[in-house]
PDB file of N, CA and C in Angstrom:
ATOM      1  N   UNK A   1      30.554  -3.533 -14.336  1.00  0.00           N
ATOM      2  CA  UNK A   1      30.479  -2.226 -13.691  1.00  0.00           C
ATOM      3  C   UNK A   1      29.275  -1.479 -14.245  1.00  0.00           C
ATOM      4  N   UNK A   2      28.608  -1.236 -13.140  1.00  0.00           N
ATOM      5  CA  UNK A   2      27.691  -0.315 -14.036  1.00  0.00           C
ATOM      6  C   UNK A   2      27.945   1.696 -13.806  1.00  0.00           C
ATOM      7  N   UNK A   3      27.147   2.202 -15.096  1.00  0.00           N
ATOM      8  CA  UNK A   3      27.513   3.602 -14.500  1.00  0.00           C
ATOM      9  C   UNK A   3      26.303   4.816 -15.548  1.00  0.00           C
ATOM     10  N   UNK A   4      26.195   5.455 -14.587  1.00  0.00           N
ATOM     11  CA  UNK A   4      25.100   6.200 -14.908  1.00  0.00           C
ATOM     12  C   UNK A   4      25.348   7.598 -15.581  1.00  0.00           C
ATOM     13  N   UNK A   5      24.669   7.606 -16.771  1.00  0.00           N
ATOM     14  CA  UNK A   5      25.039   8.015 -17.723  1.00  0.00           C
ATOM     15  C   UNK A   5      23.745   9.197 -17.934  1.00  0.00           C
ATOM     16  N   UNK A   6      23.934  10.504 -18.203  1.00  0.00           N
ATOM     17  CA  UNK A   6      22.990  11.787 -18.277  1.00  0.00           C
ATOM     18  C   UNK A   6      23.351  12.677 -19.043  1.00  0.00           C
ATOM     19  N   UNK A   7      21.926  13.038 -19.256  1.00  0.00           N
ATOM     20  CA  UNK A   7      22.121  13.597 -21.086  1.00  0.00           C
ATOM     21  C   UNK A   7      21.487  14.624 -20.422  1.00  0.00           C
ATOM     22  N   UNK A   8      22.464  15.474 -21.076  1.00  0.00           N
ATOM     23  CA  UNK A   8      21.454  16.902 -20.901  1.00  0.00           C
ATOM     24  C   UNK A   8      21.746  17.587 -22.518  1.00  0.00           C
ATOM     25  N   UNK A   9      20.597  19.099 -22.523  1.00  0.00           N
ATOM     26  CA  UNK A   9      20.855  19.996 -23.955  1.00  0.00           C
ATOM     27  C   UNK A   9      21.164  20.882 -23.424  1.00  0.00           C
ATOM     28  N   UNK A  10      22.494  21.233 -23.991  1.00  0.00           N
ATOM     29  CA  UNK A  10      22.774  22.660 -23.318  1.00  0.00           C
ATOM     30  C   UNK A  10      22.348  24.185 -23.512  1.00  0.00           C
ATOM     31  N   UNK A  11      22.436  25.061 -23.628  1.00  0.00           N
ATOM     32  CA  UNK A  11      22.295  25.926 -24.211  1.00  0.00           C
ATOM     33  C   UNK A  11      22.309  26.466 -25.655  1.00  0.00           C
ATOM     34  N   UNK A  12      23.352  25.546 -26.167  1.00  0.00           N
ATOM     35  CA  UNK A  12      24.422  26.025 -27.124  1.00  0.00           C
ATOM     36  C   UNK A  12      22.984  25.193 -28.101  1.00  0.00           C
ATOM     37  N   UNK A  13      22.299  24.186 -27.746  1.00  0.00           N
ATOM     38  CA  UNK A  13      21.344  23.264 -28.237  1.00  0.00           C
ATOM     39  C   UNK A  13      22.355  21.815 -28.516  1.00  0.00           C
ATOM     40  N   UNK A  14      23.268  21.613 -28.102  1.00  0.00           N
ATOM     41  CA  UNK A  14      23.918  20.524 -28.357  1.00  0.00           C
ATOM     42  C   UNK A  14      23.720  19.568 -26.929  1.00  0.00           C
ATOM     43  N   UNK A  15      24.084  18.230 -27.632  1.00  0.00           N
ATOM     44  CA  UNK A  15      23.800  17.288 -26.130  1.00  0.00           C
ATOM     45  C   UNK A  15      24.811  16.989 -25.556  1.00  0.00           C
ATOM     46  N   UNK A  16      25.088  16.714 -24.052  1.00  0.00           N
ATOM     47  CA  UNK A  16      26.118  16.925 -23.207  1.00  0.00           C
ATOM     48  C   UNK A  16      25.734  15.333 -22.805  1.00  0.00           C
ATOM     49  N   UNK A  17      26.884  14.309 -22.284  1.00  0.00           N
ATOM     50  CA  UNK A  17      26.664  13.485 -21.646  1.00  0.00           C
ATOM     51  C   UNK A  17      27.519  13.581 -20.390  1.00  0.00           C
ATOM     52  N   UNK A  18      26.930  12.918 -19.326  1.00  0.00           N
ATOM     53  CA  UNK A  18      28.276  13.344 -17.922  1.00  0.00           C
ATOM     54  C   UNK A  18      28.077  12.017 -17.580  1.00  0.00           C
ATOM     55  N   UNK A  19      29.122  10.975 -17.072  1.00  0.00           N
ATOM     56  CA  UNK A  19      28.827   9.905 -17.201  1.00  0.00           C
ATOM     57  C   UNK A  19      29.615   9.604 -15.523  1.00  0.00           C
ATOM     58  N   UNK A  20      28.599   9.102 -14.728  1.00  0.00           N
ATOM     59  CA  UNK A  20      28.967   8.671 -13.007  1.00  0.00           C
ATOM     60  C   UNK A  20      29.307   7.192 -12.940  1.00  0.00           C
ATOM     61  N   UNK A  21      30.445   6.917 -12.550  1.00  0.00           N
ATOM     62  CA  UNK A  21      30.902   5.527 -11.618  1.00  0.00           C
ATOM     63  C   UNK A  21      30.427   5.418 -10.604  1.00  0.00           C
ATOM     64  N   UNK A  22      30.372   3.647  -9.937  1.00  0.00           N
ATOM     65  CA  UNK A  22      30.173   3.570  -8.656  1.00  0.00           C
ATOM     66  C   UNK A  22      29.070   4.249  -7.625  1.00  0.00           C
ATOM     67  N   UNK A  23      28.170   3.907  -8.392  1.00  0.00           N
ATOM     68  CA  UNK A  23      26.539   5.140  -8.140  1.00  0.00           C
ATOM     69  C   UNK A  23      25.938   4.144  -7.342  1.00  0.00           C
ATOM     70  N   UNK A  24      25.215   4.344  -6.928  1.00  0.00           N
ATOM     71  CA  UNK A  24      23.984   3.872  -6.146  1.00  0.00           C
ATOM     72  C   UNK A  24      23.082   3.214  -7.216  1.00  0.00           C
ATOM     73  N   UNK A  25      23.007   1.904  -7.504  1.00  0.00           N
ATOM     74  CA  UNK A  25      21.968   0.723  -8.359  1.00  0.00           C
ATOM     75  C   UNK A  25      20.557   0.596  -8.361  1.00  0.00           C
ATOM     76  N   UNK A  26      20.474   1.429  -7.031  1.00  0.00           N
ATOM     77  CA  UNK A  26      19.023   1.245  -6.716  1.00  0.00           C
ATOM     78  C   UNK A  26      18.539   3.039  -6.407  1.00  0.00           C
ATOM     79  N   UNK A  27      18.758   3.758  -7.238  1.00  0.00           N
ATOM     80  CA  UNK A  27      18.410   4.643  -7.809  1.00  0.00           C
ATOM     81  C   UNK A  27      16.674   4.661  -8.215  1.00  0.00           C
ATOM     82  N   UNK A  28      16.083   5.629  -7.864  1.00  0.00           N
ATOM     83  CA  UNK A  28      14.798   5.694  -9.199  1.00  0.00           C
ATOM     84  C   UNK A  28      14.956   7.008  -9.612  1.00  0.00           C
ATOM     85  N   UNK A  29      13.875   6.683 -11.112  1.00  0.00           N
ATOM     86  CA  UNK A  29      13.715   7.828 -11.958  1.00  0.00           C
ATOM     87  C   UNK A  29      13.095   8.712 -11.339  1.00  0.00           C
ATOM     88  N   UNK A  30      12.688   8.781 -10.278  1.00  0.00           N
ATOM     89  CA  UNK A  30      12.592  10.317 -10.080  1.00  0.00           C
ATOM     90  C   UNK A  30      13.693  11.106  -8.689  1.00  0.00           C
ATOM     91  N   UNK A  31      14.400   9.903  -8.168  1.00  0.00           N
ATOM     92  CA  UNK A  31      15.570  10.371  -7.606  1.00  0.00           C
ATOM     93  C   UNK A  31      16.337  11.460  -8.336  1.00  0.00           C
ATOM     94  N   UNK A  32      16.795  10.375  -9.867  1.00  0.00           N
ATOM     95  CA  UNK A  32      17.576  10.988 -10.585  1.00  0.00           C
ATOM     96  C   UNK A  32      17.120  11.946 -11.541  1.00  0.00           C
ATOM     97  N   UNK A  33      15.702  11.868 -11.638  1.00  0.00           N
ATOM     98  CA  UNK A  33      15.010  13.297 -12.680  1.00  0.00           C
ATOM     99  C   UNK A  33      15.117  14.717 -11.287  1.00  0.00           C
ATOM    100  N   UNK A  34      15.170  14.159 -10.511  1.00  0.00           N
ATOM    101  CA  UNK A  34      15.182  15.594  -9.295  1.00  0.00           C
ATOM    102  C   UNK A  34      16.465  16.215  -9.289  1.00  0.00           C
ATOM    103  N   UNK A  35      17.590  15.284  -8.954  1.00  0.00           N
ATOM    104  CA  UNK A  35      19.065  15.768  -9.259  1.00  0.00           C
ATOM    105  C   UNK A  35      19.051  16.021 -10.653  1.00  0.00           C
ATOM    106  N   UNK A  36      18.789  15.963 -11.594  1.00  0.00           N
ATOM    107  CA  UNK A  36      19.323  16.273 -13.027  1.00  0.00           C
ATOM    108  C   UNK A  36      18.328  17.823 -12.885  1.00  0.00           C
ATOM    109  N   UNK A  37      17.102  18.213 -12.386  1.00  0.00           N
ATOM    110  CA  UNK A  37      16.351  19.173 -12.637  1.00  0.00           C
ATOM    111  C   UNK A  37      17.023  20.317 -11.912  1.00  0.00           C
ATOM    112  N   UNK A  38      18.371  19.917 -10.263  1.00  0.00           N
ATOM    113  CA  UNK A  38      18.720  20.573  -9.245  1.00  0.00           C
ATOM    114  C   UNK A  38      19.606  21.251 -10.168  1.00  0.00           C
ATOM    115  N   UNK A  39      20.681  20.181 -11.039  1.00  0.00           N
ATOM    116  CA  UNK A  39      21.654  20.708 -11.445  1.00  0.00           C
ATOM    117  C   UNK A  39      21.741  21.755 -12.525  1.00  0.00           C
ATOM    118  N   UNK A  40      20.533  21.675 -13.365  1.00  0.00           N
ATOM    119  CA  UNK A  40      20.392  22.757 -14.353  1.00  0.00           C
ATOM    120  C   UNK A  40      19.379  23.723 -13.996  1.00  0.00           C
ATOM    121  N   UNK A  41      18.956  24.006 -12.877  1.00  0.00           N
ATOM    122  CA  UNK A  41      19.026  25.179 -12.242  1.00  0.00           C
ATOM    123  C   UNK A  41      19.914  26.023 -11.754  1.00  0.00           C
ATOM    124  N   UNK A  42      20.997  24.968 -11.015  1.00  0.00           N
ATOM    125  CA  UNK A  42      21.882  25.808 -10.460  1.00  0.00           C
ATOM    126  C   UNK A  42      23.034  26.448 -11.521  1.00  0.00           C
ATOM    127  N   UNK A  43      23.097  26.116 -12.873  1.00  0.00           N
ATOM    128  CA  UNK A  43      24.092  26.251 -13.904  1.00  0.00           C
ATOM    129  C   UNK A  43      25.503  25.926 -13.125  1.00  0.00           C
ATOM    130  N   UNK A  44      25.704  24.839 -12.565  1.00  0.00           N
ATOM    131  CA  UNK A  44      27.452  24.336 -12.162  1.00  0.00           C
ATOM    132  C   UNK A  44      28.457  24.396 -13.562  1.00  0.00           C
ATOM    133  N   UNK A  45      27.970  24.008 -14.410  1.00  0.00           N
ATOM    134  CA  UNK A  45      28.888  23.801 -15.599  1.00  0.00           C
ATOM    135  C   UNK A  45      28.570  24.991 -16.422  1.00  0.00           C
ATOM    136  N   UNK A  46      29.569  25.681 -16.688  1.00  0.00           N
ATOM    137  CA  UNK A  46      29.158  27.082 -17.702  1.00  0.00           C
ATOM    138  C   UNK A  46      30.709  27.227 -18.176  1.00  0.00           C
ATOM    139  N   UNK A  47      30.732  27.267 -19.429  1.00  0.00           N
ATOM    140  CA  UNK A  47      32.140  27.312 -20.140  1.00  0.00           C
ATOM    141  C   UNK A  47      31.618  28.284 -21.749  1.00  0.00           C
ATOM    142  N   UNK A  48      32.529  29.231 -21.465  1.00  0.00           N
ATOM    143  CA  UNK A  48      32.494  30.322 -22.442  1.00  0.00           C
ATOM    144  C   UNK A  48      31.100  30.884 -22.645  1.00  0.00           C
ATOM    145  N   UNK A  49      30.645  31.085 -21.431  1.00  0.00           N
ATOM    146  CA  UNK A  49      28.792  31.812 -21.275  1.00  0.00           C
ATOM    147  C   UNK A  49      28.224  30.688 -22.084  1.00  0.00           C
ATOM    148  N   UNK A  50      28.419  29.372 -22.224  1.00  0.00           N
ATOM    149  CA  UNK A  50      27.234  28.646 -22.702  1.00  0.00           C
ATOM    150  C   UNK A  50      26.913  27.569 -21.064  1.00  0.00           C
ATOM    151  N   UNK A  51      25.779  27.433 -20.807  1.00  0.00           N
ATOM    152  CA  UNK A  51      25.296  26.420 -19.651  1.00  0.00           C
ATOM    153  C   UNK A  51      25.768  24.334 -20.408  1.00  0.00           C
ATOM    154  N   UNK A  52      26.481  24.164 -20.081  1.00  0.00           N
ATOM    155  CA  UNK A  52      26.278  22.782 -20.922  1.00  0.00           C
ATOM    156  C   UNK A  52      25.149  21.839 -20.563  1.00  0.00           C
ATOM    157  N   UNK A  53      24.858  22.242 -19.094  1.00  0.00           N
ATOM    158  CA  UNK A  53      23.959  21.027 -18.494  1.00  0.00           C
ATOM    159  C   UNK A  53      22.318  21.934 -17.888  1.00  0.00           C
ATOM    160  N   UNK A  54      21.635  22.687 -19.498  1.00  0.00           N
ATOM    161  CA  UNK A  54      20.454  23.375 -19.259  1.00  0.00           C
ATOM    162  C   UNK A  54      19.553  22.374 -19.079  1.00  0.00           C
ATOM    163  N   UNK A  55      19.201  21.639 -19.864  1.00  0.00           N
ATOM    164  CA  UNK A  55      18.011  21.003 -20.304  1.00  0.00           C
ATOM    165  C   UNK A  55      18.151  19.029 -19.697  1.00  0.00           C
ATOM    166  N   UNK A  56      17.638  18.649 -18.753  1.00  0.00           N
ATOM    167  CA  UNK A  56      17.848  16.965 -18.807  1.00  0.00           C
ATOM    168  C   UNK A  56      17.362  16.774 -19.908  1.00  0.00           C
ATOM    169  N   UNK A  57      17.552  15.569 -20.190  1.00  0.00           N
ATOM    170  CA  UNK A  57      17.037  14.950 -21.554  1.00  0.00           C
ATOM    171  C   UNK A  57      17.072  13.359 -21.329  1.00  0.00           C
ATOM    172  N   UNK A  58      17.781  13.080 -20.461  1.00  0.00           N
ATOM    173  CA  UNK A  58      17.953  11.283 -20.432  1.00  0.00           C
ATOM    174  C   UNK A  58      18.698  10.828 -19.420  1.00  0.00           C
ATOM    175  N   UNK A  59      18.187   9.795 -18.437  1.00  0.00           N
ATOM    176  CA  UNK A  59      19.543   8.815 -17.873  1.00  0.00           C
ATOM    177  C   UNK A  59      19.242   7.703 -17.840  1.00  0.00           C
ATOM    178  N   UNK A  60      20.631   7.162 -18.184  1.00  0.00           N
ATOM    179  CA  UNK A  60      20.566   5.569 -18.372  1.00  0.00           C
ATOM    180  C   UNK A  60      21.806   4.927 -17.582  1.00  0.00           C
ATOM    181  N   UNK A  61      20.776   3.634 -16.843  1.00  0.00           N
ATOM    182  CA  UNK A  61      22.083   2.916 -16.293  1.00  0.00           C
ATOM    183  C   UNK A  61      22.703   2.271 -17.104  1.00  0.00           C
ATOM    184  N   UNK A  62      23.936   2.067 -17.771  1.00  0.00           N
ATOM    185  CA  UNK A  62      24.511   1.248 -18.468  1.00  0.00           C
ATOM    186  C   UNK A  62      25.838  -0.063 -17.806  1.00  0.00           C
ATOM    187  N   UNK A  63      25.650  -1.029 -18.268  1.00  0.00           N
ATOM    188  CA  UNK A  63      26.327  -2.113 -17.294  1.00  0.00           C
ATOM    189  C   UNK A  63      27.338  -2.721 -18.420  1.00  0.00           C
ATOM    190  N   UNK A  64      28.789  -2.191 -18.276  1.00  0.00           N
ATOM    191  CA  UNK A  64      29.849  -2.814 -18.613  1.00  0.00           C
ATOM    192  C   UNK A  64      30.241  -4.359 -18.417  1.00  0.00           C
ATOM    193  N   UNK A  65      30.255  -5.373 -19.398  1.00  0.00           N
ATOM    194  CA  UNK A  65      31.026  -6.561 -19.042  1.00  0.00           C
ATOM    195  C   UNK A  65      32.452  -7.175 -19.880  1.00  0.00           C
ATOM    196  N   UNK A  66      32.899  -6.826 -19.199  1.00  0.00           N
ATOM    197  CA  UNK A  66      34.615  -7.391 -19.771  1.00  0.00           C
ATOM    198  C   UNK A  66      34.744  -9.045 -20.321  1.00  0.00           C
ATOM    199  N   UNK A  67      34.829  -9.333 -21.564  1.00  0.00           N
ATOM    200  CA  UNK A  67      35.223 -10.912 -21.876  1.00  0.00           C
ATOM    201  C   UNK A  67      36.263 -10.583 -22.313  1.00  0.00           C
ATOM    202  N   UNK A  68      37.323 -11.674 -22.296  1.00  0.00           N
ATOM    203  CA  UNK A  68      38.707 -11.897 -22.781  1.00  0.00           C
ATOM    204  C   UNK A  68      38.892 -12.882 -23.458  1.00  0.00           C
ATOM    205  N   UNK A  69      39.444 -12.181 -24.529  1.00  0.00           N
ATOM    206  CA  UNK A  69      39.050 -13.364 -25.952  1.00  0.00           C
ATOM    207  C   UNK A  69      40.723 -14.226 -26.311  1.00  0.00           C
ATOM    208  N   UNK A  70      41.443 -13.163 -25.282  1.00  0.00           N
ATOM    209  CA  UNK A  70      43.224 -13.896 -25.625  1.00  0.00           C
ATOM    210  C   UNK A  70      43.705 -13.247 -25.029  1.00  0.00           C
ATOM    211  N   UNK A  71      44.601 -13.874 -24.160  1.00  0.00           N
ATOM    212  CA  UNK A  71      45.683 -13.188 -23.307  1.00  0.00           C
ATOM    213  C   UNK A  71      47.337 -14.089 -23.654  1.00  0.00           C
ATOM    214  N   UNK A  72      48.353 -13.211 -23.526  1.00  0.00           N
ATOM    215  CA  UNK A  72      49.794 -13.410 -23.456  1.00  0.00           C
ATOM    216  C   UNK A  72      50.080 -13.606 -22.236  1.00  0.00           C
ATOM    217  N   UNK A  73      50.498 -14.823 -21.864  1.00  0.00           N
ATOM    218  CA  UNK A  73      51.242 -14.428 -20.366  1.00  0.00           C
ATOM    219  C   UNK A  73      52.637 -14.065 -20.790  1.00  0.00           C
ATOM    220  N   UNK A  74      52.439 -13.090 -19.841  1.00  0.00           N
ATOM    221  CA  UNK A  74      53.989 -11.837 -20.226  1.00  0.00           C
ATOM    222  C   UNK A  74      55.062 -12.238 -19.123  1.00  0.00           C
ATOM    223  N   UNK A  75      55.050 -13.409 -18.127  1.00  0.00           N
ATOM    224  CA  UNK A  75      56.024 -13.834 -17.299  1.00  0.00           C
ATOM    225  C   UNK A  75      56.977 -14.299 -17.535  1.00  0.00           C
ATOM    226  N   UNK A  76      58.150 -13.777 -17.422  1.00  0.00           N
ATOM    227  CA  UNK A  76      59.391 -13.926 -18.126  1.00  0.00           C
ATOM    228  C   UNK A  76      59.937 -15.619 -17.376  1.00  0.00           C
ATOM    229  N   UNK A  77      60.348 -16.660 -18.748  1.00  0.00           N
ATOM    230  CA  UNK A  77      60.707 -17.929 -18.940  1.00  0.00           C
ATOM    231  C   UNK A  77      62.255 -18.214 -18.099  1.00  0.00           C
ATOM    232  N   UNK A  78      62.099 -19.331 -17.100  1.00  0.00           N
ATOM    233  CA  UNK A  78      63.477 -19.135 -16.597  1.00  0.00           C
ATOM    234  C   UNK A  78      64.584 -19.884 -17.531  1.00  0.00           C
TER     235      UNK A  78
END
């Protein structure tokens, strides 16, 4: 699975990550530098007068892979 992962600095100066499933793969960096620049203009996220998502700072696609190192079969024995 992959999922796209964005860093912003908020106000507060701390870093915020917001992390998207099921995104579009074929994305570019300046698709996603335009939406990250839309969203901290518009201040959507604001909790206790701090902006969390002022400043972009980073996105990364990151790609999850599941191995299974041992499984129980849990099917009950007749």
């Amino acid at each position: 699975m992959k999922t796209l992962e964005l860093s912003f600095k908020g106000s507060d100066m701390r870093v915020k990550h917001l992390r998207l499933k099921y995104v579009n793969t074929e994305l570019t960096a300046d698709d996603v530098a335009a939406v990250m620049n839309q969203m901290a203009k518009a201040k959507l996220f604001v909790k206790d007068g701090v902006n969390l998502y002022a400043d972009p700072l980073r996105a990364d696609m990151v790609e999850t892979t599941k191995t299974t190192l041992m499984a129980v079969d849990t099917a009950p024995t007749a």
